[in-house]
Protein backbone atom coordinates (compact mmCIF):
# COMPACT_ATOMS: atom_id res chain seq x y z
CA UNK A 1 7.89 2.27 13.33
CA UNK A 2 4.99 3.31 15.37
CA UNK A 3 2.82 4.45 12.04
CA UNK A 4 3.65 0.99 10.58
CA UNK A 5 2.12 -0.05 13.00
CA UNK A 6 -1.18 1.86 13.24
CA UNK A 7 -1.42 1.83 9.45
CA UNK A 8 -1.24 -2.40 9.53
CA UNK A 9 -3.46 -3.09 12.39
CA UNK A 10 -6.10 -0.27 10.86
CA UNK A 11 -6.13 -1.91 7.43
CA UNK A 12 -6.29 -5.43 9.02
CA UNK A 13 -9.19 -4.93 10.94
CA UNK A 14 -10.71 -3.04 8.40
CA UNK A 15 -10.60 -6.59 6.64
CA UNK A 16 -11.80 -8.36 9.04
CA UNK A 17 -14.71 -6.54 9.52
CA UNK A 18 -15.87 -6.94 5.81
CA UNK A 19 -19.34 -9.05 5.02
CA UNK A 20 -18.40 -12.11 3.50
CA UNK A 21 -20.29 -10.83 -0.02
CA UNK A 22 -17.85 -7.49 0.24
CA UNK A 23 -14.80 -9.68 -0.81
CA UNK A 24 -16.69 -10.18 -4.37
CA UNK A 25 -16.86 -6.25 -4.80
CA UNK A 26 -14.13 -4.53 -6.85
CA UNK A 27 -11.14 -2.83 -5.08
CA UNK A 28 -9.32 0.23 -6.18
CA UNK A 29 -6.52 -1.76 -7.22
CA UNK A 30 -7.38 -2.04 -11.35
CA UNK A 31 -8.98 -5.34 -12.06
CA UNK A 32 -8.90 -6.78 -8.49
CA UNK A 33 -11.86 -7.55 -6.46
CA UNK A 34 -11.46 -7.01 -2.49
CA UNK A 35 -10.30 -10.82 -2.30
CA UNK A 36 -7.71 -10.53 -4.65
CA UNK A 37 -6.55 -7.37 -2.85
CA UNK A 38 -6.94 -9.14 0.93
CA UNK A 39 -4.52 -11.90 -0.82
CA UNK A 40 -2.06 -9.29 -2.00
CA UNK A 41 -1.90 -8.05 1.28
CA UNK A 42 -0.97 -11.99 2.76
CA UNK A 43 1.74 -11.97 0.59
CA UNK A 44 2.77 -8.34 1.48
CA UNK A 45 2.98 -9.58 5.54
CA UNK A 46 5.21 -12.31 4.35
CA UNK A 47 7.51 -9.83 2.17
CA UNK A 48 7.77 -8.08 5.59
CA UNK A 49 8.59 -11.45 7.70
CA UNK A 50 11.35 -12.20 4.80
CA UNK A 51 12.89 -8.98 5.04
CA UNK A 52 12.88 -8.11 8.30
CA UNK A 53 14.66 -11.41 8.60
CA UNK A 54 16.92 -11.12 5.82
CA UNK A 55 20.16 -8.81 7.18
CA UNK A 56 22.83 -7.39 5.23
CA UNK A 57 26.23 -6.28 5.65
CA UNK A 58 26.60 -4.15 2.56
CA UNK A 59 26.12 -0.17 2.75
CA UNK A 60 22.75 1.37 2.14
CA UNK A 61 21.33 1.99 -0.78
CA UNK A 62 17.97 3.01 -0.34
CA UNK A 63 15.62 4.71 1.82
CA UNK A 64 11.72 4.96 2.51
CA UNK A 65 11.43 7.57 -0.32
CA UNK A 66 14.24 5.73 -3.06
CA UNK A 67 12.64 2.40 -2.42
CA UNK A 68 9.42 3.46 -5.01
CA UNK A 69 10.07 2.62 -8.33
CA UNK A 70 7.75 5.33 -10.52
CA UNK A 71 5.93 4.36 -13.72
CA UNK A 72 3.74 6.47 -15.89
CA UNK A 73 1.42 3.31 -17.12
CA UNK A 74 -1.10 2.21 -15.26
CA UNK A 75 -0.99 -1.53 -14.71
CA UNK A 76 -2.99 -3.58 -16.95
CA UNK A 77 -3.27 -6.91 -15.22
CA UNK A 78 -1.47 -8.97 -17.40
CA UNK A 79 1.69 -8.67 -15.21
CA UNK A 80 2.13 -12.25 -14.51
CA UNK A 81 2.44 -11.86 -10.39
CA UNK A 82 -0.84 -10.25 -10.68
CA UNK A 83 -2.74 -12.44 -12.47
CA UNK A 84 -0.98 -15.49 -9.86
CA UNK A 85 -2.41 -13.24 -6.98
CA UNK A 86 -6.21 -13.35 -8.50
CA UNK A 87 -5.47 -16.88 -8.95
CA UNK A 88 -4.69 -17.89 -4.75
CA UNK A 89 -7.31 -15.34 -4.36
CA UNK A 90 -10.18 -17.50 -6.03
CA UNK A 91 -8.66 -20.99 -4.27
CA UNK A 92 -9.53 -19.59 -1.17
CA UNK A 93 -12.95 -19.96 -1.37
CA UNK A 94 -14.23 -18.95 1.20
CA UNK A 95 -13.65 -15.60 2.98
CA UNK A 96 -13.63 -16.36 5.94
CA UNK A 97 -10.04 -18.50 5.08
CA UNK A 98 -8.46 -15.64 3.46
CA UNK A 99 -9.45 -13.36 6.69
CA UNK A 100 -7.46 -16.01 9.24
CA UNK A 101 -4.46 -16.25 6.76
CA UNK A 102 -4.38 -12.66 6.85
CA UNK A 103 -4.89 -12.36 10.76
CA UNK A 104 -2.28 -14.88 11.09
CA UNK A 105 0.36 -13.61 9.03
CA UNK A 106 -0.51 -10.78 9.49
CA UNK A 107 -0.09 -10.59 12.91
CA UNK A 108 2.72 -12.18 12.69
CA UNK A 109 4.35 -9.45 10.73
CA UNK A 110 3.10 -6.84 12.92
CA UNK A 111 5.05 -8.18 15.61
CA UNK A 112 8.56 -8.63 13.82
CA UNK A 113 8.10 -4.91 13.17
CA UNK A 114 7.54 -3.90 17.04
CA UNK A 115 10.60 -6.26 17.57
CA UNK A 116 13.33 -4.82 14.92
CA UNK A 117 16.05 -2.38 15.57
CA UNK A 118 15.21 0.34 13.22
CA UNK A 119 19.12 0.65 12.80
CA UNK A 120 19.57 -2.73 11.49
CA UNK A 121 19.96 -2.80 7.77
CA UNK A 122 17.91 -5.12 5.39
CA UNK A 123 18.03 -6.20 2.38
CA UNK A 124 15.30 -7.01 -0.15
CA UNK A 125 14.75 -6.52 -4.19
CA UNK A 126 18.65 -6.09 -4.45
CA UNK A 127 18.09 -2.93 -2.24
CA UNK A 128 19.81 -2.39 1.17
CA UNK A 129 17.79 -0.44 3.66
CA UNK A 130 17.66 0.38 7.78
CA UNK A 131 14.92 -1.66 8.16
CA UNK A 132 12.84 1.70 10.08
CA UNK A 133 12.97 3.24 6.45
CA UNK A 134 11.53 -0.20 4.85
CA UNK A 135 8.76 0.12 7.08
CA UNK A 136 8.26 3.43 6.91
CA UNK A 137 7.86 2.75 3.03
CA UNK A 138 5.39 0.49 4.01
CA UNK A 139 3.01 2.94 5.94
CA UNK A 140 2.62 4.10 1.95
CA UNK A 141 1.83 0.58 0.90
CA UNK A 142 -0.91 0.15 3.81
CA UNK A 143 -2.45 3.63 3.77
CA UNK A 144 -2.37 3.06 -0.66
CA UNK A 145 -4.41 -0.29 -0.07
CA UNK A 146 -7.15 0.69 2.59
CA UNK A 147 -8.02 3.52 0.67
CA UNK A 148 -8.30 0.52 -2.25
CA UNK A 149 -10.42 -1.21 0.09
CA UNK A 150 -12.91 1.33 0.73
CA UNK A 151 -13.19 2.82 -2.73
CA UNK A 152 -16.65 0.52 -3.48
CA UNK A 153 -17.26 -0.23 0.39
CA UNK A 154 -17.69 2.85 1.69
CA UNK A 155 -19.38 1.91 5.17
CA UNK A 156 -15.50 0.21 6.09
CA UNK A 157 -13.57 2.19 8.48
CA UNK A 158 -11.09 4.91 6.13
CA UNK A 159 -7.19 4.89 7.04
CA UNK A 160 -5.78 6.75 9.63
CA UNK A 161 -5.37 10.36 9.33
CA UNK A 162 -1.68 10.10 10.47
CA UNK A 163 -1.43 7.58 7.49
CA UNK A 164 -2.83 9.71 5.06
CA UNK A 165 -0.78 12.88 5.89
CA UNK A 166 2.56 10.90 5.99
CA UNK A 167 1.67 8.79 2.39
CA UNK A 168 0.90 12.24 1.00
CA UNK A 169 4.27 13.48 2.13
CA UNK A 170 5.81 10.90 1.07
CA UNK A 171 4.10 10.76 -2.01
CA UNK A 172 5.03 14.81 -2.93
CA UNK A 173 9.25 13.75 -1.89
CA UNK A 174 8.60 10.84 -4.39
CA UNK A 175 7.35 13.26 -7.11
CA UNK A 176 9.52 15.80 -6.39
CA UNK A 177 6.42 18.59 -6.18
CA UNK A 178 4.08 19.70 -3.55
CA UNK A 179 -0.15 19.23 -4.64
CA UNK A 180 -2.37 22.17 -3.98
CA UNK A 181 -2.87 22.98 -0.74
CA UNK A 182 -6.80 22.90 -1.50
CA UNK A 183 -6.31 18.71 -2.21
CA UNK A 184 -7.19 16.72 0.83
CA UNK A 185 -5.03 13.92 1.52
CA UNK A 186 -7.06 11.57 0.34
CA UNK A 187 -7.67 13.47 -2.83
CA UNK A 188 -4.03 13.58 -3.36
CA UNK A 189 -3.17 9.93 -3.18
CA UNK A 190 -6.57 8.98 -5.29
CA UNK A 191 -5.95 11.46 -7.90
CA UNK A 192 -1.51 11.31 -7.92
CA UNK A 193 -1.70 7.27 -8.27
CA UNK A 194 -3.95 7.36 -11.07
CA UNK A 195 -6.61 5.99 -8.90
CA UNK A 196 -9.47 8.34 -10.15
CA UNK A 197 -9.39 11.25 -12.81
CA UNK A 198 -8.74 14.57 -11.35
CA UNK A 199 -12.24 16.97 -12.01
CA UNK A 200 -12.15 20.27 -14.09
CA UNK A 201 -11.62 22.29 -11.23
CA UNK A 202 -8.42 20.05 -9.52
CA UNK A 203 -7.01 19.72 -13.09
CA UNK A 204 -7.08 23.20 -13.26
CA UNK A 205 -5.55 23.70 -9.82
CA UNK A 206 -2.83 21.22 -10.48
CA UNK A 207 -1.93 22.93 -13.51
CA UNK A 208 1.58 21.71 -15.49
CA UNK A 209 1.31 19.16 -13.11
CA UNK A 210 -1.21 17.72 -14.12
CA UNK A 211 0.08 16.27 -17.34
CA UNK A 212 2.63 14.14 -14.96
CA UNK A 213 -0.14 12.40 -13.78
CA UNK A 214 -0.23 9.07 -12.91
CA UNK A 215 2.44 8.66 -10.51
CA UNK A 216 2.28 4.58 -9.78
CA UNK A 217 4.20 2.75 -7.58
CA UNK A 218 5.53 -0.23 -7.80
C-alpha cells in the first residue's frame, strides 16, 4: 500500500513538472506522445476510484501477479481504447488542463488508496481481488509509465528505486524466469516489455530467453 503510494505521487509530480512543449514529445508507450500518456494515466486514477469502490462478496480470484494478462504482440495502436485516449488527449488543449485533471483525480485516487482496508476484496475486469494486491499491481502500472515518461525527457525525475526493484520482481513472477543478474532494473523492464531491443551483449546474456521476448502487459 505504502509503494502505491510512493510510485503515484513520484509519477504525478514528475508530470507536473513537465514544460508545457514536453507534452508534444513522444512517450515510451508506442505511438503516444507524453499527453496522450498523462491522459491514460487520468483514466487509470479513475479505474482506481471505481474499484476501490466497487466491493465484492465472491471468493478471490486473482492476485497482484494473476491480474497481468501477457501478450507476445506489441500493441499497434489501432486498439480502439487507444486511439479514444489520443483522442481526449488532443481536446485538452492545453497542458496545463490535462496537468489539474490529473492532480485532481489523481489525488483523489491517492487518497482512497491510504483509506482502504487492504483485506477488503474488489472487484474489477470480472476479477476479484484484496484490494492491497490490486494496488500492489498497480505499483507495476506506475513504475511501467514513468519510465514511459522519461524515455525522450530525460532531465524528468526517474521512478523510485523501490518501484523499480518491486516491478522487476514482479515482472520475473509474471514470466515465470529470473533476468541476468548483470540487467539493472531499469534495463529489465525496458528490454522484458518490449520497450527497447535488447543489445548483442544482453541478448547474449539472456540467452533462450531471449526469444520470449516481449512480455506486454495488458
Amino acid at each position: 500500500m505504502d509503494l502505491f503510494s510512493r510510485t503515484w505521487a513520484a509519477l504525478r509530480a514528475a508530470v507536473a513538472s513537465l514544460p508545457d512543449e514536453d507534452f508534444a514529445k513522444p512517450s515510451g508507450c508506442r505511438g503516444w506522445l507524453i499527453r496522450d500518456l498523462a491522459c491514460h494515466l487520468v483514466i487509470d486514477a479513475q479505474d482506481v476510484l471505481i474499484t476501490l469502490v466497487t466491493p465484492a462478496s465472491s471468493a478471490v480470484t486473482h492476485d497482484a501477479i494473476t491480474y497481468w494478462a501477457v501478450a507476445d504482440t506489441l500493441p499497434s495502436g489501432d486498439d480502439p481504447l487507444d486511439a479514444l485516449i489520443v483522442r481526449l488527449a488532443a481536446a485538452y488543449e492545453d497542458p496545463a488542463l490535462l496537468k489539474f485533471h490529473l492532480d485532481d483525480v489523481g489525488a483523489a485516487a491517492g487518497r482512497a488508496a491510504g483509506l482502504a482496508d487492504p483485506g477488503t476484496r474488489v472487484s474489477t475486469q470480472d476479477m476479484v481481488l484484496t484490494a492491497g494486491d490490486y494496488l500492489s499491481a498497480y505499483v507495476l502500472e506506475w513504475t511501467l509509465h514513468h519510465l514511459d515518461l522519461v524515455a525522450h525527457v530525460p532531465s524528468a525525475a526517474s521512478p523510485p528505486p523501490e518501484g523499480l526493484a518491486r516491478t522487476r520482481e514482479m515482472l520475473e513472477k509474471i514470466a515465470g524466469t529470473a533476468f541476468p543478474a548483470s540487467f539493472s532494473d531499469e534495463d529489465v523492464l525496458l528490454v522484458a516489455t518490449g520497450r527497447r531491443a535488447p543489445s548483442d551483449a544482453e541478448r547474449e546474456a539472456l540467452g533462450e530467453l531471449a526469444a520470449r521476448l516481449p512480455f506486454v502487459l495488458g
